[in-house]
Protein backbone atom coordinates (compact mmCIF):
# COMPACT_ATOMS: atom_id res chain seq x y z
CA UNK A 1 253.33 85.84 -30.14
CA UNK A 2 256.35 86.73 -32.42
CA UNK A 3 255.98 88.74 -35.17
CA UNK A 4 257.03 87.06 -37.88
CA UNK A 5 259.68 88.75 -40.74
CA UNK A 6 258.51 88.33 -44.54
CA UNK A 7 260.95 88.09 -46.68
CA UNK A 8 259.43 89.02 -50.26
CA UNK A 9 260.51 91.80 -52.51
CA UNK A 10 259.25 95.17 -54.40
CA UNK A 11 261.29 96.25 -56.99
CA UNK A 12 264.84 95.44 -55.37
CA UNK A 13 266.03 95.06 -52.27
CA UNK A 14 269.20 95.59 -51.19
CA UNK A 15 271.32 96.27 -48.10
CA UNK A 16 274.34 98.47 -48.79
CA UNK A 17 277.62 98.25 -47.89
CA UNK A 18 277.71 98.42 -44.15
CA UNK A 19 275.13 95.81 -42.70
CA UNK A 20 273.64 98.81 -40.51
CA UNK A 21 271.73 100.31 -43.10
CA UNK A 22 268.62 99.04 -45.19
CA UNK A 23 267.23 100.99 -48.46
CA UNK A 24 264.23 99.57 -49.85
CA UNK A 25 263.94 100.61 -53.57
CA UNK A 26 260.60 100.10 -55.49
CA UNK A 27 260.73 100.21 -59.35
CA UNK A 28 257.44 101.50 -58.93
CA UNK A 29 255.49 103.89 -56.75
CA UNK A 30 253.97 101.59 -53.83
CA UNK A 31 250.18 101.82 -52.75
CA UNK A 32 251.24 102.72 -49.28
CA UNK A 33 254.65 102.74 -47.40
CA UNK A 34 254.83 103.37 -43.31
CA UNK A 35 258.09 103.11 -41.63
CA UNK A 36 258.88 103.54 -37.86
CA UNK A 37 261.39 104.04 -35.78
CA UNK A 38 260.95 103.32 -31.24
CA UNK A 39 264.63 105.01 -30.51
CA UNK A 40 268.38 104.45 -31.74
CA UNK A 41 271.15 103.68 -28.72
CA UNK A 42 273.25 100.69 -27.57
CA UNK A 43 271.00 97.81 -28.92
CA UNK A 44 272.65 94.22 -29.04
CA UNK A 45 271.63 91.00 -28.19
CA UNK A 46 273.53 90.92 -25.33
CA UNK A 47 271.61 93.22 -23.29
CA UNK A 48 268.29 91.95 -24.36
CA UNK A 49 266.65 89.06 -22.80
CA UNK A 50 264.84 86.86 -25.30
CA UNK A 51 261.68 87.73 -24.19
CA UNK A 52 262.04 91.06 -24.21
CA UNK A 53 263.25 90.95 -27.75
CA UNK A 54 259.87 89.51 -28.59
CA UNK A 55 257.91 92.26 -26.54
CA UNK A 56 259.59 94.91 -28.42
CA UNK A 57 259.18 92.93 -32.37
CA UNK A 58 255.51 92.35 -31.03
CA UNK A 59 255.15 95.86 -30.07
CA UNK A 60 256.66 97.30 -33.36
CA UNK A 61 254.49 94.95 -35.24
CA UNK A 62 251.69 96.15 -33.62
CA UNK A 63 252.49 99.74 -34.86
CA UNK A 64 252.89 99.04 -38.10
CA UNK A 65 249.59 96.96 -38.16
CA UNK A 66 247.82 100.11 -36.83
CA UNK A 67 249.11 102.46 -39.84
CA UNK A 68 248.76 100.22 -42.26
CA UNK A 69 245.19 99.37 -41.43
CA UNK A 70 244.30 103.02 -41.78
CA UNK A 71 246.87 103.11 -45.15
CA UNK A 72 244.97 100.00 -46.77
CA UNK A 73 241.68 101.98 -46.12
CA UNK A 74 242.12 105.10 -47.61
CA UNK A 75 243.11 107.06 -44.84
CA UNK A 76 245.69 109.86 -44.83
CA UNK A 77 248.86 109.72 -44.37
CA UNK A 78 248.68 112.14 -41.29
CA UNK A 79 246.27 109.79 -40.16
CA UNK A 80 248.36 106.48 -40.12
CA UNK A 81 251.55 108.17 -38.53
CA UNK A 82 248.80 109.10 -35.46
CA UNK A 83 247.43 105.81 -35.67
CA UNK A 84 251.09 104.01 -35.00
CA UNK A 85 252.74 106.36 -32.92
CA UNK A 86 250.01 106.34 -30.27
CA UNK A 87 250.21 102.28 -30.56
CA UNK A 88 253.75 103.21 -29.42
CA UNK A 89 252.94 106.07 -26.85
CA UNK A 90 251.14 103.46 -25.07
CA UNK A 91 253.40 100.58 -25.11
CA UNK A 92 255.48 100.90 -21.35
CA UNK A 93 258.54 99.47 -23.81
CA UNK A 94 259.49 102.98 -25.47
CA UNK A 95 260.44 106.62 -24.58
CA UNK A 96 257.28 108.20 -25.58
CA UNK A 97 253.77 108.53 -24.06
CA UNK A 98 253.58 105.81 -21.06
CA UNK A 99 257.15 104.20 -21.13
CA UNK A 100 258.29 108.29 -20.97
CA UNK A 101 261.77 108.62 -18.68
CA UNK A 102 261.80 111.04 -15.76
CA UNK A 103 262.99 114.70 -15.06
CA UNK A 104 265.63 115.36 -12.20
CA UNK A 105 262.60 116.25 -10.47
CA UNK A 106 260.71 113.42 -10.80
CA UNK A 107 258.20 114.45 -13.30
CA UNK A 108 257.48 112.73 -17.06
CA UNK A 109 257.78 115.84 -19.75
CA UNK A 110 256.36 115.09 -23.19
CA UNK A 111 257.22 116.37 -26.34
CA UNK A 112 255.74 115.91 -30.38
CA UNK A 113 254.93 116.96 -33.39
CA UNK A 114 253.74 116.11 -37.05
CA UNK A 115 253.73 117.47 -40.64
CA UNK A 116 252.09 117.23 -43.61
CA UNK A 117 253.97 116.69 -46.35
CA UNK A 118 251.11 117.86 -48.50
CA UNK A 119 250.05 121.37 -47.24
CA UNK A 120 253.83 121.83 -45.22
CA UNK A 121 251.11 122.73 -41.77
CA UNK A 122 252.76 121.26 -39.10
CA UNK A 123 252.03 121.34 -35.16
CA UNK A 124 254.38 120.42 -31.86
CA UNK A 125 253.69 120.36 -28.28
CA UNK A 126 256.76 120.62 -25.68
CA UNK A 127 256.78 119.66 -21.66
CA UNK A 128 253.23 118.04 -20.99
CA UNK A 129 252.68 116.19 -17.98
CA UNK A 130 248.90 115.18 -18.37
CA UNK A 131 248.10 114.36 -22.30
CA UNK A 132 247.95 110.27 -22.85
CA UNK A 133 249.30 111.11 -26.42
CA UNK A 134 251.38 113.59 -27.49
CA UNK A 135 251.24 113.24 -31.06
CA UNK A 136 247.37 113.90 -30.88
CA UNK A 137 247.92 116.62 -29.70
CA UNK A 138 250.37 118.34 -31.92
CA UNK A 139 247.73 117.06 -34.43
CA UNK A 140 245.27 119.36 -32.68
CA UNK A 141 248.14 122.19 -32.92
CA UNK A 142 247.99 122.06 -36.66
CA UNK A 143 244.51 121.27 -37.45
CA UNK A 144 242.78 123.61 -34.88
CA UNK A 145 244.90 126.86 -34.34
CA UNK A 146 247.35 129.69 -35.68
CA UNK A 147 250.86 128.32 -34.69
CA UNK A 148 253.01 125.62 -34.63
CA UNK A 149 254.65 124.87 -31.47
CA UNK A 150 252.63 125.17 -27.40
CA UNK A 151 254.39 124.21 -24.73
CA UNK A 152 253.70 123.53 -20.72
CA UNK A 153 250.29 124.98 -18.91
CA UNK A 154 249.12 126.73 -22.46
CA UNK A 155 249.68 123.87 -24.29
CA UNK A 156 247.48 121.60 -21.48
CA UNK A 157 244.68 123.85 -21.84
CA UNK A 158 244.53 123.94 -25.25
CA UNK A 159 244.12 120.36 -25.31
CA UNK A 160 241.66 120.61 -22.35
CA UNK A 161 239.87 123.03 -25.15
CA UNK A 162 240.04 120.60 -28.12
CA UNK A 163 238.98 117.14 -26.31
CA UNK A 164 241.93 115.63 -25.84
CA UNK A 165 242.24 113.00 -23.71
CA UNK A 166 244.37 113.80 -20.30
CA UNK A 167 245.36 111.43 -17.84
CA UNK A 168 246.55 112.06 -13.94
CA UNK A 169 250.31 112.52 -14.10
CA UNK A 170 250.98 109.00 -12.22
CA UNK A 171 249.75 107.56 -15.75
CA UNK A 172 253.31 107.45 -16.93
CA UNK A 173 255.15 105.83 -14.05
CA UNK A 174 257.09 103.14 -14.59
CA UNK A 175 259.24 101.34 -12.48
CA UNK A 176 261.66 100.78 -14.86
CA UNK A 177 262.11 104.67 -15.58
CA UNK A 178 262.05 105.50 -12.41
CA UNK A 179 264.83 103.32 -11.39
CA UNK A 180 266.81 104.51 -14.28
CA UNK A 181 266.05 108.18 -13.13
CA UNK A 182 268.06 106.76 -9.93
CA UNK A 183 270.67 105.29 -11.44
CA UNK A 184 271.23 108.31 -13.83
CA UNK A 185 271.30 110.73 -10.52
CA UNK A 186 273.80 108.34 -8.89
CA UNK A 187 276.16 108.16 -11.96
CA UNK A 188 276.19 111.64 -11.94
CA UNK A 189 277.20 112.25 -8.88
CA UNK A 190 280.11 109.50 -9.49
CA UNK A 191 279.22 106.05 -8.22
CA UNK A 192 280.11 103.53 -10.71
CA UNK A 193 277.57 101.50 -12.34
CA UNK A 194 277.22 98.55 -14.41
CA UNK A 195 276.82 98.75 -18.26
CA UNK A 196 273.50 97.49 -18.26
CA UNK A 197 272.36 100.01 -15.86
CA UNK A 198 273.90 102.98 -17.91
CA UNK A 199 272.18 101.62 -20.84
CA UNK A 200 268.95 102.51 -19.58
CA UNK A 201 270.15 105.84 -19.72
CA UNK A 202 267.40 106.56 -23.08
CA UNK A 203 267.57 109.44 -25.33
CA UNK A 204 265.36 107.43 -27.33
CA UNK A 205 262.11 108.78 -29.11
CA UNK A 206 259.43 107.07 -31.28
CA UNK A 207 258.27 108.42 -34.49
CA UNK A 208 256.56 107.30 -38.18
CA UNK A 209 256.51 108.33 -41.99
CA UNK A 210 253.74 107.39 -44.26
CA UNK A 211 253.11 108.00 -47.72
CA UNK A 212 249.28 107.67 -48.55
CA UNK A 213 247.39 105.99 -51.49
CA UNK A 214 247.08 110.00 -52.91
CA UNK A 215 250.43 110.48 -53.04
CA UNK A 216 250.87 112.59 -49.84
CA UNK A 217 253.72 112.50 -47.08
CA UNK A 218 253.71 112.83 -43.13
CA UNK A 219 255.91 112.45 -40.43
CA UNK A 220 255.90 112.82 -36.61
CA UNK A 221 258.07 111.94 -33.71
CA UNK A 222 257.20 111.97 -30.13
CA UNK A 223 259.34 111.45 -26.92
CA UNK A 224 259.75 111.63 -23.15
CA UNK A 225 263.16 113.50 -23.59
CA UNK A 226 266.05 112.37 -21.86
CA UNK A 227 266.33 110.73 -18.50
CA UNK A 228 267.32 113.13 -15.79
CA UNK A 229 266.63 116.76 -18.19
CA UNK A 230 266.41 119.87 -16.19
CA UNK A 231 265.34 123.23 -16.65
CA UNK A 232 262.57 122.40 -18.83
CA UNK A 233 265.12 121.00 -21.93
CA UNK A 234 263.44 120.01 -24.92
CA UNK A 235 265.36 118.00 -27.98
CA UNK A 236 264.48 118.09 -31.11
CA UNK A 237 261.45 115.73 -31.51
CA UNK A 238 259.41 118.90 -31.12
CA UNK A 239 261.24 120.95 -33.60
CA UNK A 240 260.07 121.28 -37.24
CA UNK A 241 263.26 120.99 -39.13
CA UNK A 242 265.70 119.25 -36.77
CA UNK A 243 263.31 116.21 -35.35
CA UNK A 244 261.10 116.11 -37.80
CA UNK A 245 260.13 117.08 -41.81
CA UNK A 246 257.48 116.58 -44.28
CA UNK A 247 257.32 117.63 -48.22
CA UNK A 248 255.99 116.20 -51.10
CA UNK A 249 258.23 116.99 -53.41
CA UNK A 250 261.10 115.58 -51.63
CA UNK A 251 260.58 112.87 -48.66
CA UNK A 252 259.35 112.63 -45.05
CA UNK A 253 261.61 112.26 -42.22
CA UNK A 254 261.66 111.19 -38.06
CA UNK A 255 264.68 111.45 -36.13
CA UNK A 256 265.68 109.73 -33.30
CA UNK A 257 268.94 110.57 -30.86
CA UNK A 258 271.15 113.10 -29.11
CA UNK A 259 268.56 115.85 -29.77
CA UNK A 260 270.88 118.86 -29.29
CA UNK A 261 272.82 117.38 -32.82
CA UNK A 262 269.33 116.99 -34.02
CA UNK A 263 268.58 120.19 -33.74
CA UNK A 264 272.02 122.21 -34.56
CA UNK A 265 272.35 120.50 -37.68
CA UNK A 266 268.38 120.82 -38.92
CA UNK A 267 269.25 117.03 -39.75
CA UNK A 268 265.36 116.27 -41.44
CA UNK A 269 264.90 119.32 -43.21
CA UNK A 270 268.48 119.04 -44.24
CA UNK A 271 268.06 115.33 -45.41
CA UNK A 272 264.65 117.27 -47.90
CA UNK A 273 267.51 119.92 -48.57
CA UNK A 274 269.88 117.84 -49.72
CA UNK A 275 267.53 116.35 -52.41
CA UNK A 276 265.80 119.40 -53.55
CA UNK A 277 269.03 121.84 -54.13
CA UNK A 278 271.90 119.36 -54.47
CA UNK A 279 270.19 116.51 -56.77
CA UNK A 280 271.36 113.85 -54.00
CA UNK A 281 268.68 110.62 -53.23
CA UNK A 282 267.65 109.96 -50.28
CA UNK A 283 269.45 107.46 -49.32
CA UNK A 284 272.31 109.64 -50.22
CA UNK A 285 271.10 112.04 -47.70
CA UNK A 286 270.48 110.12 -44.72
CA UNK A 287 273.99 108.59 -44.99
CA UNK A 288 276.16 111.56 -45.04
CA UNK A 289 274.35 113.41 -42.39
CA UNK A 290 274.10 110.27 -40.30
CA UNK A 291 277.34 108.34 -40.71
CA UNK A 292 279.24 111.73 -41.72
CA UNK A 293 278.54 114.72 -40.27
CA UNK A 294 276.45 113.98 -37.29
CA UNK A 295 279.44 111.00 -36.20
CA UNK A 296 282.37 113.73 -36.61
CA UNK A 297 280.58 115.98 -34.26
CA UNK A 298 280.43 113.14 -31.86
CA UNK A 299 276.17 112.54 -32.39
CA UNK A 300 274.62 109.44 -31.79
CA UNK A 301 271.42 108.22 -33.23
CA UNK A 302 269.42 107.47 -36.52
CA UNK A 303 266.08 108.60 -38.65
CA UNK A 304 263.53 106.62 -41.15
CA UNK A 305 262.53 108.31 -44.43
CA UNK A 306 259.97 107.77 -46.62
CA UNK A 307 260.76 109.61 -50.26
CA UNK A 308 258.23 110.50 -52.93
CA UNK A 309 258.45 107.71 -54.94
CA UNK A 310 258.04 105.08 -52.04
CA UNK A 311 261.69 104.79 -50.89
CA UNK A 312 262.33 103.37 -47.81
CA UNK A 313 265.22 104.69 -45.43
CA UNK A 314 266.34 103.27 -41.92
CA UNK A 315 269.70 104.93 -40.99
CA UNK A 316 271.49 104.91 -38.36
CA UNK A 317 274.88 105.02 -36.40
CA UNK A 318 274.31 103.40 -32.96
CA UNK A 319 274.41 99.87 -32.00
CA UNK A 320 270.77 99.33 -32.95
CA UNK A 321 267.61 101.13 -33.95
CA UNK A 322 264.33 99.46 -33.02
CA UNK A 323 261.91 99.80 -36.61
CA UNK A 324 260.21 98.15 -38.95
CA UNK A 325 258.43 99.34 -42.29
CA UNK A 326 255.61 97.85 -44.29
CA UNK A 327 254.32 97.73 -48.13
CA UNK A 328 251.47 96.00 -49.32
CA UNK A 329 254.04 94.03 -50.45
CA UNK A 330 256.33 93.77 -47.91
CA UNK A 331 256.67 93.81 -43.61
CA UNK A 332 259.63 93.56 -41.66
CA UNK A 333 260.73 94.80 -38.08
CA UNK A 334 263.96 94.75 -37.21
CA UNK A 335 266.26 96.44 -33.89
CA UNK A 336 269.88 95.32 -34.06
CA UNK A 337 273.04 96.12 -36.81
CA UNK A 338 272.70 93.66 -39.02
C-alpha cells in the first residue's frame, strides 16, 4: 500500500530557498516530533522503479509509525528512536541491520549508536557480524556498562551477556548487496560499469531523532558501512560527535554520508555547537555545515535534526535523502530534491 503524504500545517511551514531543504517551524512546542533519515546519495526518479519507490515510502512510513506509537504513549524519546530504527534495520531496502552492504571479504560489519539528549549517556557498537540490531545494542552500551563505544568479539559478548538477540551471520545476505560487493570489486579494478550499477555503490546509513512528551531529546544512527571497506573501517555512525549528537538544551542530530567528512568535521556536535556558542538556529546550522563546508571539502551526504523547541531539519546535499518526520499534527515521507 502507499503511504499516503498529509499535507496539514503546525505553526508554518515553509521550504526555503533551494527546493532540497525542508524546515518545519512550530509556533509552539509540539507533543512529540520523530524524524528519520534511511541514507543520502544519488536518489532520482530515474533510477527508481515505481514500485520500488513505494517499497521504500511504505518502509519509511512504517518507521515513523513505530516511533510515533511509542511517542503518542508516553514513551521516551530513547525509546522511539529504537523503536524506528530497528523497523529500518530489518527492512532488506536500507544500509543498516539486514539490507547491510558487504566487506572486501565478504562479511556484513555493523555499526551504531544513540544518545540521550537528557542525561548526554550515550553508547556505540562498531564491526558486529551476529547482532539482528545494532542500535539495541548500543542501547545496552549505555544503559548497562562503563563506556561508550565496544567494538568486534568484545562487543558480541557483551551482547551475548545482556540478552540481545544474535542471529547466524548469513542473516544479512542479500543478493542485492552481494552483487553490488561484485560490482564495486570489478570497478575497482577498472572495468567500466553502468551508472545504475555504480549507484549501488551505498554509503548510506539509517538513523532517527525524537523529542518526547517530557521535553527530552535522542538520536541514533546505525549502518552497514560502506560497500567493499577493509581493514576493519568504521565511519562515523558510531562516533559520538561526528555521526551522531544529543542535548537538550540545543537539538538532536543523525548523519548520514561520506563518513570520513562526518567524522573530521564533528558535523552533529558541531551543528549543537553552532547554536549554543554562536546564537545560530538550527536550521542555520545544518545549512552551512551541509551545503558549505562539508560541499567545499568535496563531502557528500545529509542529517535530520530535531531542536528543543520541536524544529524539524532534513538537510542535505546529494541528489536525494530517503526521510520522513511526523507530529501529531503532521506526517510526511519524502526521498528525492524537491
Amino acid at each position: 500500500m502507499r503511504i499516503p503524504i498529509i499535507m496539514l500545517t503546525i505553526g508554518t511551514f515553509y521550504a526555503c530557498h533551494k527546493p532540497d531543504r525542508l524546515i518545519v517551524n512550530t509556533d509552539t512546542k509540539p507533543q512529540y516530533a520523530l524524524v528519520i533519515h534511511g541514507g543520502a546519495g544519488t536518489i532520482t526518479k530515474r533510477n527508481m522503479t515505481p514500485d520500488l519507490e513505494i517499497e521504500y515510502e511504505k518502509a519509511l512510513g512504517n518507521a515513523l509509525l513505530a516511533g510515533e506509537t511509542l511517542l503518542k504513549n508516553g514513551h521516551s524519546a530513547v525509546e522511539a528512536v529504537e523503536a524506528a530504527i530497528r523497523s529500518m534495520e530489518d527492512s532488506p531496502l536500507f544500509n543498516a541491520g539486514k539490507g547491510s552492504v558487504f566487506t572486501h571479504e565478504g562479511k556484513n560489519e555493523l555499526d551504531a549508536s544513540i544518545m540521550d539528549g537528557a542525561t548526554g549517556n550515550a553508547g556505540a557498537v562498531g564491526a558486529l557480524t551476529i547482532i539482528k540490531n545494532p542500535i539495541s545494542a548500543a542501547i545496552a552500551v549505555m544503559r548497562h556498562s562503563q563506556h561508550v563505544m565496544l567494538v568486534g568479539k568484545g562487543a558480541e559478548d557483551f551482547c551475548r551477556e545482556k540478552g540481545i538477540e544474535l542471529v547466524d551471520p548469513s542473516y544479512f545476505y542479500t543478493e542485492r548487496r552481494w552483487k553490488s560487493l561484485q560490482q564495486t570489486i570489478q570497478h575497482d579494478q577498472g572495468v567500466k560499469l553502468s551508472e545504475s550499477d555504480l549507484l549501488e555503490k551505498k554509503k548510506g546509513t539509517v538513523g532517527c531523532v525524537a523529542l518526547d512528551q517530557f521535553g527530552n531529546l535522542a538520536a541514533g544512527t546505525s549502518t552497514g558501512g560502506m560497500t567493499n571497506k577493509k581493514y576493519g573501517r568504521i565511519g562515523d555512525s558510531p562516533i559520538i560527535g561526528a555521526g551522531t549528537y544529543a542535548d537538550n538544551n540545543t537539538c538532536g542530530v543523525s548523519c548520514t554520508g561520506h563518513g570520513e567528512f562526518f567524522i573530521r568535521n564533528t558535523v552533529a556536535r558541531d551543528v549543537a555547537a553552532m547554536m549554543e556558542y554562536g546564537g545560530k538556529s538550527c536550521f542555520e546550522a545544518a545549512k552551512y555545515l551541509i551545503h558549505d563546508k562539508l560541499k567545499k571539502l568535496g563531502g557528500e551526504g545529509g542529517l535530520i535534526a530535531i531542536d528543543k523547541t520541536g524544529n524539524i531539519i532534513m538537510e542535505f546535499n546529494s541528489e536525494g535523502m530517503y526521510r520522513g518526520y511526523v507530529t501529531p499534527e503532521k506526517k510526511e515521507v519524502k526521498i528525492y530534491k524537491d
